[in-house]
N, C-alpha and C. Protein backbone atom coordinates (compact mmCIF):
# COMPACT_ATOMS: atom_id res chain seq x y z
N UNK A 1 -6.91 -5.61 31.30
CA UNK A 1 -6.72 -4.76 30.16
C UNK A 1 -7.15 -3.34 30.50
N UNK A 2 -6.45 -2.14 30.70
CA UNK A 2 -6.52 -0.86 30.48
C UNK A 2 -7.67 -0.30 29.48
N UNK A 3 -8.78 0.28 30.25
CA UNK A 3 -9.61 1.03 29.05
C UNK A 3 -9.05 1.81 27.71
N UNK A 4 -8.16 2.34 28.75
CA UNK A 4 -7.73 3.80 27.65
C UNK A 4 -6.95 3.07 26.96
N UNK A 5 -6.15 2.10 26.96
CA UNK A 5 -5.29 1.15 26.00
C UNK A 5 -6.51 0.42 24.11
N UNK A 6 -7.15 -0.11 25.18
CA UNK A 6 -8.25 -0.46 24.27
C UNK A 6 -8.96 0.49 23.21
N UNK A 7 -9.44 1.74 23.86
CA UNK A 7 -10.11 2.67 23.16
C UNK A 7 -8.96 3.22 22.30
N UNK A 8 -7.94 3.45 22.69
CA UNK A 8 -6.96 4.02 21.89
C UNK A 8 -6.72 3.37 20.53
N UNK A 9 -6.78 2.08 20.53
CA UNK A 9 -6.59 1.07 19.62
C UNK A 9 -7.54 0.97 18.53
N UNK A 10 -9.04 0.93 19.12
CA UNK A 10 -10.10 1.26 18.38
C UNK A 10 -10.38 2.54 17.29
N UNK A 11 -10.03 3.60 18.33
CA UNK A 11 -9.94 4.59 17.23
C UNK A 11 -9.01 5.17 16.70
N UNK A 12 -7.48 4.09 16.30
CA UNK A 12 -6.70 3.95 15.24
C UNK A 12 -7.27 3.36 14.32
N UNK A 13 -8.04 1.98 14.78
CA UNK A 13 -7.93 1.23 13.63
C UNK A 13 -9.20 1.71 12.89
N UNK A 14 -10.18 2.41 13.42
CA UNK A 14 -11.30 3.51 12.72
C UNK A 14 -10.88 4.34 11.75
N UNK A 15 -9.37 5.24 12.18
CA UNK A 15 -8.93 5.95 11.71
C UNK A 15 -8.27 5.46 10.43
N UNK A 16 -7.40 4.32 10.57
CA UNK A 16 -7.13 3.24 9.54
C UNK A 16 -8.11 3.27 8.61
N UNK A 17 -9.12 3.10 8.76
CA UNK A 17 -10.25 2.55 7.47
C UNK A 17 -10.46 3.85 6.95
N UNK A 18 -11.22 4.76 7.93
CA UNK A 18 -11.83 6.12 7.47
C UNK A 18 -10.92 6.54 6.00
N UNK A 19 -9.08 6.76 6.17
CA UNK A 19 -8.11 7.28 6.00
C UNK A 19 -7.82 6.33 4.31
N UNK A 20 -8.16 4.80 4.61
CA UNK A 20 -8.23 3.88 3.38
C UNK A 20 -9.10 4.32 2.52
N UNK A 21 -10.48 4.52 3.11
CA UNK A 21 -11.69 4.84 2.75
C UNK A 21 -11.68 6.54 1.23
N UNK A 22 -11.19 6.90 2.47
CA UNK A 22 -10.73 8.23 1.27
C UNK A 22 -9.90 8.32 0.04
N UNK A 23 -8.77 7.30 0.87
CA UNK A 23 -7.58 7.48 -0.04
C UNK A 23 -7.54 6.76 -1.62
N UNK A 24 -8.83 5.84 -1.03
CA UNK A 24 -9.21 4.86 -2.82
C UNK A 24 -9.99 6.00 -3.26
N UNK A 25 -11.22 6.49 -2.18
CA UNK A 25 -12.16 7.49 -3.39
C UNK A 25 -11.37 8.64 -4.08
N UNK A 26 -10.90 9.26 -3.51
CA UNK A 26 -10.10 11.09 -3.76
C UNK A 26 -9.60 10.77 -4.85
N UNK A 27 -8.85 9.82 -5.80
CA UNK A 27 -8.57 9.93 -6.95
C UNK A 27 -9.68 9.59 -8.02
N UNK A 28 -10.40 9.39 -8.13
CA UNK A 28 -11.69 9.45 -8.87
C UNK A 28 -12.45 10.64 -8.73
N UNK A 29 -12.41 11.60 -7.65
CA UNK A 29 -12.84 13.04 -7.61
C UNK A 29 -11.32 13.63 -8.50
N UNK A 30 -10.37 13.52 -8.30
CA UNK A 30 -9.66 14.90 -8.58
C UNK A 30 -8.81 14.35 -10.13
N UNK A 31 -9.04 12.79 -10.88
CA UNK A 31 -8.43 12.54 -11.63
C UNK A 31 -9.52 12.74 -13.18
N UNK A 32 -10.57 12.85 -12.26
CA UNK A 32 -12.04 12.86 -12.83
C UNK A 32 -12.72 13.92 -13.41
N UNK A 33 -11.81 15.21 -13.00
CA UNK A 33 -11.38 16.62 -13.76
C UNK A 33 -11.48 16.63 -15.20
N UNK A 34 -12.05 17.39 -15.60
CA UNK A 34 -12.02 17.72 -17.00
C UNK A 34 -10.33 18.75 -16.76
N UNK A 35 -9.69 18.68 -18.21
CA UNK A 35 -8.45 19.70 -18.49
C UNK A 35 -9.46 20.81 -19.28
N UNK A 36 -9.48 22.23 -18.48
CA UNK A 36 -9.74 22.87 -19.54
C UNK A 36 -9.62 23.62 -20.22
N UNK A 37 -8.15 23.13 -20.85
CA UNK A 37 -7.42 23.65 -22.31
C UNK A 37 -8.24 22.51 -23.19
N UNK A 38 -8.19 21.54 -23.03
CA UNK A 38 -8.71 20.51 -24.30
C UNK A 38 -9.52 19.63 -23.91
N UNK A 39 -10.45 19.76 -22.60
CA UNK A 39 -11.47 19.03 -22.38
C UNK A 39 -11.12 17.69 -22.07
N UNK A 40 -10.35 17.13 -21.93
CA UNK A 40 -9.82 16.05 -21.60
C UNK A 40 -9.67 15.35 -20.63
N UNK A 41 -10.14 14.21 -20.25
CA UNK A 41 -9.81 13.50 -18.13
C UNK A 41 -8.89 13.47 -18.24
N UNK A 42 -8.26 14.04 -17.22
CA UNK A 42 -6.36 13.82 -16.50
C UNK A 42 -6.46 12.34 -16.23
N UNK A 43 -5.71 11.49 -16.90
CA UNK A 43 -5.65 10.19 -17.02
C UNK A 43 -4.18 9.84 -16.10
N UNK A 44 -3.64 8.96 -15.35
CA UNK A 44 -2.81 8.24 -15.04
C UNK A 44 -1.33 8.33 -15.86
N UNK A 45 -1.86 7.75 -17.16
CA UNK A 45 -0.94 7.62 -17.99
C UNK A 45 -0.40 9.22 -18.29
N UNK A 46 -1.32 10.42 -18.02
CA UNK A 46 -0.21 11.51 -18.08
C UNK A 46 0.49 11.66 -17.16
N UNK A 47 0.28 11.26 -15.90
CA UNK A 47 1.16 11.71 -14.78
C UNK A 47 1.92 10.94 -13.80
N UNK A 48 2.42 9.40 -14.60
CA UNK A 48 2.89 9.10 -13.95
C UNK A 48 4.23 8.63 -14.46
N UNK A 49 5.42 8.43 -13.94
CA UNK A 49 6.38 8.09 -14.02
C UNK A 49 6.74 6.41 -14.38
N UNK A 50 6.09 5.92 -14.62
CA UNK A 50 6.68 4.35 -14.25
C UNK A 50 8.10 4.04 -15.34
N UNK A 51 7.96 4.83 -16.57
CA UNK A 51 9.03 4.39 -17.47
C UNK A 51 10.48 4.50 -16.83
N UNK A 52 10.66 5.12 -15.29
CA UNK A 52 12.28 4.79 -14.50
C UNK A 52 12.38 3.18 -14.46
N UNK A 53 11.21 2.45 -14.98
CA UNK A 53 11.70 0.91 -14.57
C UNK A 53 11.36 -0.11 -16.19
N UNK A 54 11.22 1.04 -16.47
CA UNK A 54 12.41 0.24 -18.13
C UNK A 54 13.76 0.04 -18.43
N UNK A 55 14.38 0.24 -17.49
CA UNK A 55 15.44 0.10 -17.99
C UNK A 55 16.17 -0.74 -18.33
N UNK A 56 15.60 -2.01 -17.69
CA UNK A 56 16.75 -3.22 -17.62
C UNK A 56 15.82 -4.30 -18.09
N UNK A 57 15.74 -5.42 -17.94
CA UNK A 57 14.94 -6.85 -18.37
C UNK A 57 13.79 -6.73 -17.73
N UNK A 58 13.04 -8.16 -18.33
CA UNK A 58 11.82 -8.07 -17.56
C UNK A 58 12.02 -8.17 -16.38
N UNK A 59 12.90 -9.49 -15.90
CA UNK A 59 13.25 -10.05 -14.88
C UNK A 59 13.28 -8.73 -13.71
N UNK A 60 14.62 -8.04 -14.27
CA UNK A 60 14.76 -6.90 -13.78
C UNK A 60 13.54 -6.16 -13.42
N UNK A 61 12.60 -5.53 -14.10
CA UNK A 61 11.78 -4.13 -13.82
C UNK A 61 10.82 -5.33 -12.69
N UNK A 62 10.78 -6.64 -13.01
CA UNK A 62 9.79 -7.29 -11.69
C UNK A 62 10.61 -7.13 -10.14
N UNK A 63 11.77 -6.76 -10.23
CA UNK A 63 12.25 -6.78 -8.87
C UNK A 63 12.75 -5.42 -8.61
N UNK A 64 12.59 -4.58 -9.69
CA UNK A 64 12.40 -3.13 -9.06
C UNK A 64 11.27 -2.69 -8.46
N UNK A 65 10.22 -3.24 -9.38
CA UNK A 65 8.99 -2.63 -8.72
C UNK A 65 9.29 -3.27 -7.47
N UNK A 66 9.26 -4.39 -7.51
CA UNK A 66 8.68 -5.23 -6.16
C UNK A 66 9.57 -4.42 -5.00
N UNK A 67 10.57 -4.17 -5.08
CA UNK A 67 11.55 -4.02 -4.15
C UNK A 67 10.96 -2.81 -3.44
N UNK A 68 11.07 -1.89 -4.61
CA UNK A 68 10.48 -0.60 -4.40
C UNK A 68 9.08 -0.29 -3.59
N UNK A 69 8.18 -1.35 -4.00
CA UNK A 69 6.78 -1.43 -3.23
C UNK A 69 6.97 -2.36 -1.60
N UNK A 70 8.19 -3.52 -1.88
CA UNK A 70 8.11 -4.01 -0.24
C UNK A 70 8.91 -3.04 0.98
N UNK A 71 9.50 -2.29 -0.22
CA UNK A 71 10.79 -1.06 0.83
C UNK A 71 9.74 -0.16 1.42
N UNK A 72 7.94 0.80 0.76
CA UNK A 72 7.32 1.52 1.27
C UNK A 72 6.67 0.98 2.14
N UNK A 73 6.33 -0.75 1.60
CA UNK A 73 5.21 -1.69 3.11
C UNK A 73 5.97 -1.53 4.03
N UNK A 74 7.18 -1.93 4.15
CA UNK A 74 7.91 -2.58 5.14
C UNK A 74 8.16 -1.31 6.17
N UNK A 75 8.40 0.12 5.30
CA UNK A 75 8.36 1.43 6.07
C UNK A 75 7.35 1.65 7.07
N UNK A 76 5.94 1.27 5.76
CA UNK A 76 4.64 1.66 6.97
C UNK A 76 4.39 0.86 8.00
N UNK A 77 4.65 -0.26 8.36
CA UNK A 77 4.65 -1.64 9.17
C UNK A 77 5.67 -0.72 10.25
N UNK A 78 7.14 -0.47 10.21
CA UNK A 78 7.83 -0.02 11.12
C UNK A 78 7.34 1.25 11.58
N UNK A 79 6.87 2.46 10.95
CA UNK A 79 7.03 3.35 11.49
C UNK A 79 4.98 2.97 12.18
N UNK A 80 4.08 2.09 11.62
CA UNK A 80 2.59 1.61 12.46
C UNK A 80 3.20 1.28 13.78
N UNK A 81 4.25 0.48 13.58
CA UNK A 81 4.54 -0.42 15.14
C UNK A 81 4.88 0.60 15.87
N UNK A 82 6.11 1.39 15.79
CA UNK A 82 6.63 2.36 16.44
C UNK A 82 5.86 3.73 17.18
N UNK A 83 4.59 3.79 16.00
CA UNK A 83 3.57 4.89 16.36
C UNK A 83 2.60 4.61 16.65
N UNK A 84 2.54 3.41 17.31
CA UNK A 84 1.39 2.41 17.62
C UNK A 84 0.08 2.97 16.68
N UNK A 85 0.67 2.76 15.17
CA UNK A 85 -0.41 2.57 14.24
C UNK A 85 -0.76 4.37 13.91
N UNK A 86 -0.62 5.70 14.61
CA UNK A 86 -0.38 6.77 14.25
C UNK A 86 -0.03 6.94 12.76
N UNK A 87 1.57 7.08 12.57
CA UNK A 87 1.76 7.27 11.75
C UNK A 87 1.59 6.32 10.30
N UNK A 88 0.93 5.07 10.77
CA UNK A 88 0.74 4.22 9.27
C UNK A 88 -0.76 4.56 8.70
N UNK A 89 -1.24 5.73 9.13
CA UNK A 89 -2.15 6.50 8.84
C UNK A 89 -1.74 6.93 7.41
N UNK A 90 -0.75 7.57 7.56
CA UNK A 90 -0.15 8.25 6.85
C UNK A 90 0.42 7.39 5.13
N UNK A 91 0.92 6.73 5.67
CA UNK A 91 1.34 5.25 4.79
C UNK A 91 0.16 4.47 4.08
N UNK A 92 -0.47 4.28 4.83
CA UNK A 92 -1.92 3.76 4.12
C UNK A 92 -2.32 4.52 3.24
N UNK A 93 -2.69 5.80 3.71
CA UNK A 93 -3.40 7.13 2.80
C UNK A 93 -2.65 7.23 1.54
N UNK A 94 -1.07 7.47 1.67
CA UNK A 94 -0.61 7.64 0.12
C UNK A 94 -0.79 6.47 -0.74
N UNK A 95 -0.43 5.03 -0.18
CA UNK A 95 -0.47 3.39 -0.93
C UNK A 95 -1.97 3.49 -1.42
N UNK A 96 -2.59 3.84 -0.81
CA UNK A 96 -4.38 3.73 -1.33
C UNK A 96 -4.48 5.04 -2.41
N UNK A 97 -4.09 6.12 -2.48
CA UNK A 97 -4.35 6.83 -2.63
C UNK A 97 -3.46 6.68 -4.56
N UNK A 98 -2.28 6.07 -4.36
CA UNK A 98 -1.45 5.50 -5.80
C UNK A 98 -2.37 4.31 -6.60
N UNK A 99 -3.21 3.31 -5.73
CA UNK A 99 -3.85 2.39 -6.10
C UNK A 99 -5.21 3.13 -6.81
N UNK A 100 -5.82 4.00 -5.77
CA UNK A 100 -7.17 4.29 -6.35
C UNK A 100 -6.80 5.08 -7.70
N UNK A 101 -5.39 6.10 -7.65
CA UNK A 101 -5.19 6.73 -9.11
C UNK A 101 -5.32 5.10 -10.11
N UNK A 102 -4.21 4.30 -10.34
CA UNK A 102 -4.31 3.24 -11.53
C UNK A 102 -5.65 2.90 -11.65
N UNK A 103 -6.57 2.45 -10.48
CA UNK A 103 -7.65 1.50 -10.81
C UNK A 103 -8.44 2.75 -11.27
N UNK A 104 -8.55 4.01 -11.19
CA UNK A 104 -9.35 5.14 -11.53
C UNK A 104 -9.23 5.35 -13.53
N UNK A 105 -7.95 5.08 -13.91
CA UNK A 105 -7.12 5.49 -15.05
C UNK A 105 -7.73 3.46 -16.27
N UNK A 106 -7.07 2.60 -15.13
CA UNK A 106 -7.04 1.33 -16.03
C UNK A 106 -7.93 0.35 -15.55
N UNK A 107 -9.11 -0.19 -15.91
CA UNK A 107 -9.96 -0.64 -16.11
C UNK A 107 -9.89 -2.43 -16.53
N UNK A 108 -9.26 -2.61 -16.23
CA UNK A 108 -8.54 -4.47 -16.60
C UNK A 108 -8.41 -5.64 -15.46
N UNK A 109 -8.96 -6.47 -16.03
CA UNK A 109 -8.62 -7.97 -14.94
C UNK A 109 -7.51 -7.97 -14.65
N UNK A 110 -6.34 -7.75 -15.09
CA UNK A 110 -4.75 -8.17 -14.46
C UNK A 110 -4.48 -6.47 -13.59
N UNK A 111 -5.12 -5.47 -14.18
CA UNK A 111 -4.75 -4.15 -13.13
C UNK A 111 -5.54 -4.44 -12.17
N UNK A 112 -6.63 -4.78 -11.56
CA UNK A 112 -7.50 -5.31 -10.18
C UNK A 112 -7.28 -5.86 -9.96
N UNK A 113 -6.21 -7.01 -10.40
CA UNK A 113 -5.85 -8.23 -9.18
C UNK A 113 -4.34 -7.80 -8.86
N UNK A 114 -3.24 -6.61 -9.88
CA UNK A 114 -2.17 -6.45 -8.99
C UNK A 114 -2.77 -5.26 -8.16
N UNK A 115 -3.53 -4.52 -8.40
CA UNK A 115 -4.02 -3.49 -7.27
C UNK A 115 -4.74 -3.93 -6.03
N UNK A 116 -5.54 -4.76 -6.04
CA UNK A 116 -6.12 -6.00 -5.07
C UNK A 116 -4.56 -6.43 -4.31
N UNK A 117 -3.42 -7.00 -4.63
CA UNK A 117 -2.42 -7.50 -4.21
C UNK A 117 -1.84 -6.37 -3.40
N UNK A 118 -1.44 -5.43 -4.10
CA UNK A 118 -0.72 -3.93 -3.41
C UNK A 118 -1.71 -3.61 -1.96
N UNK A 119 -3.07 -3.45 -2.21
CA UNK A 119 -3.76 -2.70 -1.12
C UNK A 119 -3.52 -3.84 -0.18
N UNK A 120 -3.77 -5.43 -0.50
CA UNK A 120 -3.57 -6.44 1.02
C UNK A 120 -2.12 -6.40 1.53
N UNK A 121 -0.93 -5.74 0.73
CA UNK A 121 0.08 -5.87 1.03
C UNK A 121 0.21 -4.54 1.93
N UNK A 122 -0.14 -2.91 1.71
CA UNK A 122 -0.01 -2.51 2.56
C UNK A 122 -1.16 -2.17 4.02
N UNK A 123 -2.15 -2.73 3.57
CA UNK A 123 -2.77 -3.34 5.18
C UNK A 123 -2.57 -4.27 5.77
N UNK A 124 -1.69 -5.75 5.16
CA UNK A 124 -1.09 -6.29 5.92
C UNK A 124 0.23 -5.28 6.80
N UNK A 125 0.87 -4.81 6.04
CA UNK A 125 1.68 -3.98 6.99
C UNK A 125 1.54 -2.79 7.93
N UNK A 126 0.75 -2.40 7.61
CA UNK A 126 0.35 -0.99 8.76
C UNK A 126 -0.88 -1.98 9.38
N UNK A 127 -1.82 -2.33 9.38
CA UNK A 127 -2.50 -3.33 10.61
C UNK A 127 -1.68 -4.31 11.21
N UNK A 128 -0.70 -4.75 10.52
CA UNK A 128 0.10 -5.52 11.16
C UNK A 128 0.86 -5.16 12.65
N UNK A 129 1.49 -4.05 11.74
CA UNK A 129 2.17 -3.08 12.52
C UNK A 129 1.92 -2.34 13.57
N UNK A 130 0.31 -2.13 13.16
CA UNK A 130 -0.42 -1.56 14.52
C UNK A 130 -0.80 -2.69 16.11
N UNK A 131 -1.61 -3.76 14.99
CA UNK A 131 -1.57 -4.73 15.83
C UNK A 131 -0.65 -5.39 17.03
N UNK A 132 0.48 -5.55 16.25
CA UNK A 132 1.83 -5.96 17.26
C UNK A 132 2.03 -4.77 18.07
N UNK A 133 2.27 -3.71 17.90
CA UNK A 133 2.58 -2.78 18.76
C UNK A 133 1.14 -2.62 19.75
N UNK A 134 0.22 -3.30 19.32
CA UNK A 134 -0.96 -3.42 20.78
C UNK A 134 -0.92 -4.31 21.18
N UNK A 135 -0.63 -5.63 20.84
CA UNK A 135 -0.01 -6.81 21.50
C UNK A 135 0.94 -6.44 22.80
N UNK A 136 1.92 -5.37 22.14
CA UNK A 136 3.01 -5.52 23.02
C UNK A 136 3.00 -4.86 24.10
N UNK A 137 1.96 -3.65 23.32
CA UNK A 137 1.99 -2.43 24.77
C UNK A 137 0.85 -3.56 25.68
N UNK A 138 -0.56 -3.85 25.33
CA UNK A 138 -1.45 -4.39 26.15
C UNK A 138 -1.33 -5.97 26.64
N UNK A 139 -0.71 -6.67 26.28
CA UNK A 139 -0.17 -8.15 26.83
C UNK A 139 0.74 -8.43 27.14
N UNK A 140 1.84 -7.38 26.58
CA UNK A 140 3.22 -7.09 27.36
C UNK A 140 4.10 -8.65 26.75
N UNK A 141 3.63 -8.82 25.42
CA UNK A 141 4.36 -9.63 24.52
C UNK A 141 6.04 -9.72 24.45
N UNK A 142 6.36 -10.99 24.42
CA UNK A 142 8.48 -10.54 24.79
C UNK A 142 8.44 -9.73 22.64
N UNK A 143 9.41 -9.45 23.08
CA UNK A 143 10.12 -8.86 22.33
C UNK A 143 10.31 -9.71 21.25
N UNK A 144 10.88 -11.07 21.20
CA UNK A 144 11.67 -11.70 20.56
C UNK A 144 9.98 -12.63 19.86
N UNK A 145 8.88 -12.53 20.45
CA UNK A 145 7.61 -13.23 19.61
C UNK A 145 7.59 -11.74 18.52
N UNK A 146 7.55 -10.53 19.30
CA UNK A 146 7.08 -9.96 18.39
C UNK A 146 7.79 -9.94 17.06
N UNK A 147 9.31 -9.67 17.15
CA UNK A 147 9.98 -10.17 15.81
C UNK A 147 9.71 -11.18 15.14
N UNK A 148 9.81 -12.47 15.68
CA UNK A 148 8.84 -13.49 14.76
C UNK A 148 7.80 -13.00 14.10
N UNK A 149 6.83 -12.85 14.54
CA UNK A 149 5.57 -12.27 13.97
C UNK A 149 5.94 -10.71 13.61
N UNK A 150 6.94 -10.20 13.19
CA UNK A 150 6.94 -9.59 12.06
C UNK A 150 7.83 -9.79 10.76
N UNK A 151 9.02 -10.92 11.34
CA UNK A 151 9.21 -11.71 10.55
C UNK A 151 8.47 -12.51 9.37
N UNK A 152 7.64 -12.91 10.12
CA UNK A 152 6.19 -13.35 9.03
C UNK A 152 5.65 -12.80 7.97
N UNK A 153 5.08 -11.57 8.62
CA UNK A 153 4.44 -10.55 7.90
C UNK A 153 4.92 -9.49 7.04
N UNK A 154 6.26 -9.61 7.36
CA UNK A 154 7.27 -9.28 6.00
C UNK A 154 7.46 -9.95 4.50
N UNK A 155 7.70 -11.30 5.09
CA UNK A 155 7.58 -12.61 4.25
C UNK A 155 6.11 -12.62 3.20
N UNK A 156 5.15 -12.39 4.25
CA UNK A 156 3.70 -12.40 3.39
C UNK A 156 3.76 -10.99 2.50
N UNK A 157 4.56 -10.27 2.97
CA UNK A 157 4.08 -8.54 2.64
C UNK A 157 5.15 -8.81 0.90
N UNK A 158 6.29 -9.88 1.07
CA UNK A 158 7.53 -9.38 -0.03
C UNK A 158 6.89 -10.49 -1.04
N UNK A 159 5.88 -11.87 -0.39
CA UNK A 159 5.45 -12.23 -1.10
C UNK A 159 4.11 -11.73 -2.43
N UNK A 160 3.47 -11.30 -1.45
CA UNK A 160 2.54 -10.36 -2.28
C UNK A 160 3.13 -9.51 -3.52
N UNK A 161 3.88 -8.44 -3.06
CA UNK A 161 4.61 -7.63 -3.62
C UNK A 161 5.15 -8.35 -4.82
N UNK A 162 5.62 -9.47 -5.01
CA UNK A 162 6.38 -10.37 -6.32
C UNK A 162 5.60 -10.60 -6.89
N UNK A 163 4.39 -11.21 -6.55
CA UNK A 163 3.23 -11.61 -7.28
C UNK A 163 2.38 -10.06 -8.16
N UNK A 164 2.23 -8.70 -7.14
CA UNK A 164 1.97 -8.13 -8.05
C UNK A 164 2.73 -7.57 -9.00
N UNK A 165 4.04 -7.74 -8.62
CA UNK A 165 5.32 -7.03 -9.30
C UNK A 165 5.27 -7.45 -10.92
N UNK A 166 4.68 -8.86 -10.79
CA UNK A 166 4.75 -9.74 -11.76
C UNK A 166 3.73 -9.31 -12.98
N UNK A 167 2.53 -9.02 -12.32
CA UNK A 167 1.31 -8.42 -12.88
C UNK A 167 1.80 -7.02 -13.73
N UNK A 168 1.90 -6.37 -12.81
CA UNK A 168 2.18 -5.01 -12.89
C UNK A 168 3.09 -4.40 -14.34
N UNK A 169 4.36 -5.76 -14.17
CA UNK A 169 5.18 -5.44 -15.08
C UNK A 169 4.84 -5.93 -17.00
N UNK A 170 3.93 -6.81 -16.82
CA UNK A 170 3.31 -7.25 -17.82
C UNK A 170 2.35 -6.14 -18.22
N UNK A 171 1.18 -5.69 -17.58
CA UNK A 171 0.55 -4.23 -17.86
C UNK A 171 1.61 -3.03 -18.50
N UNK A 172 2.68 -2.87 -17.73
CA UNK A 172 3.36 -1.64 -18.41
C UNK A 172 3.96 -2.37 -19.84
N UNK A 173 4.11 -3.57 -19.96
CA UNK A 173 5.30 -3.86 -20.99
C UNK A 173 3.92 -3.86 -22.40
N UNK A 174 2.72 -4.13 -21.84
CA UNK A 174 1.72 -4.46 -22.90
C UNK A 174 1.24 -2.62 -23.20
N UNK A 175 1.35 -1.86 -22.33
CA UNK A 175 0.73 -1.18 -22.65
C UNK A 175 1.66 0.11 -22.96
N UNK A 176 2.90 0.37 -22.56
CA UNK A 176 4.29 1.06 -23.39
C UNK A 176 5.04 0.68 -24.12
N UNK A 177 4.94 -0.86 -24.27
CA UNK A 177 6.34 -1.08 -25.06
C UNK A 177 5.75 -1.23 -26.53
C-alpha cells in the first residue's frame, strides 16, 4: 500500500466530517438571527420552498421528494467516486447544511427520524463513493465489483430516501395543508 495513497484518503475522510460537522451547526448560527424589522427568528418555514410538491397526491409528492433527494445522493456518490471523495465535500456540506436548516426550524419525533434518514442517506453516498474510489485506486479492484458495490449502495441510498420521503411528506401535509 502507497503512503501517499493512504494519507490522501485520511485527510478526505477528515475533511468529510470537519465539512458535515459545520454544515449541521451553520444553520443554527445564521437561522438563529433575530429579523430586525420585527424582531423575529428567520424560521425555515419562511424560506423555504417545499409547496412545488403539492401538486399532485400523496402518493405522488412521496416520490417527488424521494426522487428528487435520491437524484442529489446518487450525484454526490458519482461525482465522491470520480473525485476520489474531493468533490463530495461539497455534496455533503449543502445535504447537511438543508438538514441542519429543518432540524434548526422543526423540533418533532417524525422531523429527526426523516432528517436522521436523509443525513445516513447522503453519507452513505459520498463515503461510499469515496470509499470505492480508494478501493479501486489502492487494491486495484476490477471494475465490474466496483459496480456491484455501487449497485448496492444505491439500492440502500433509494431505500432510505422512500422511507424518509414518506415521513417528510406527512410533516408538510400536517403542517400546510
Amino acid at each position: 500500500m502507497d503512503e501517499k495513497k493512504t494519507n490522501f484518503y485520511k485527510i478526505i475522510y477528515i475533511i468529510l466530517i470537519v465539512m458535515g460537522i459545520i454544515a449541521l451547526i451553520l444553520p443554527w448560527i445564521i437561522l438563529h438571527k433575530s429579523d430586525s424589522s420585527n424582531g423575529e427568528i428567520v424560521s425555515l418555514i419562511s424560506i423555504a420552498s417545499y409547496f412545488r410538491f403539492f401538486t399532485g397526491s400523496k402518493s405522488q409528492m412521496i416520490v417527488d421528494i424521494a426522487m428528487h433527494n435520491v437524484a442529489i445522493a446518487v450525484f454526490g456518490f458519482v461525482i465522491s467516486f470520480f473525485s476520489r471523495g474531493v468533490l463530495g465535500c461539497l455534496a455533503l456540506f449543502l445535504n447537511l447544511f438543508v438538514i441542519g436548516m429543518v432540524l434548526c426550524d422543526i423540533h418533532t419525533l417524525p422531523t429527526i427520524l426523516f432528517a436522521f434518514l436523509e443525513f445516513l442517506g447522503i453519507c452513505v453516498a459520498v463515503f461510499g463513493g469515496t470509499i470505492l474510489s480508494e478501493k479501486r485506486i489502492k487494491f486495484d479492484v476490477p471494475l465490474n465489483k466496483i459496480f456491484k458495490s455501487a449497485l448496492v449502495l444505491i439500492l440502500v441510498i433509494a431505500v432510505l430516501y422512500f422511507v424518509a420521503a414518506f415521513i417528510e411528506s406527512n410533516i408538510l401535509l400536517n403542517k400546510w395543508s
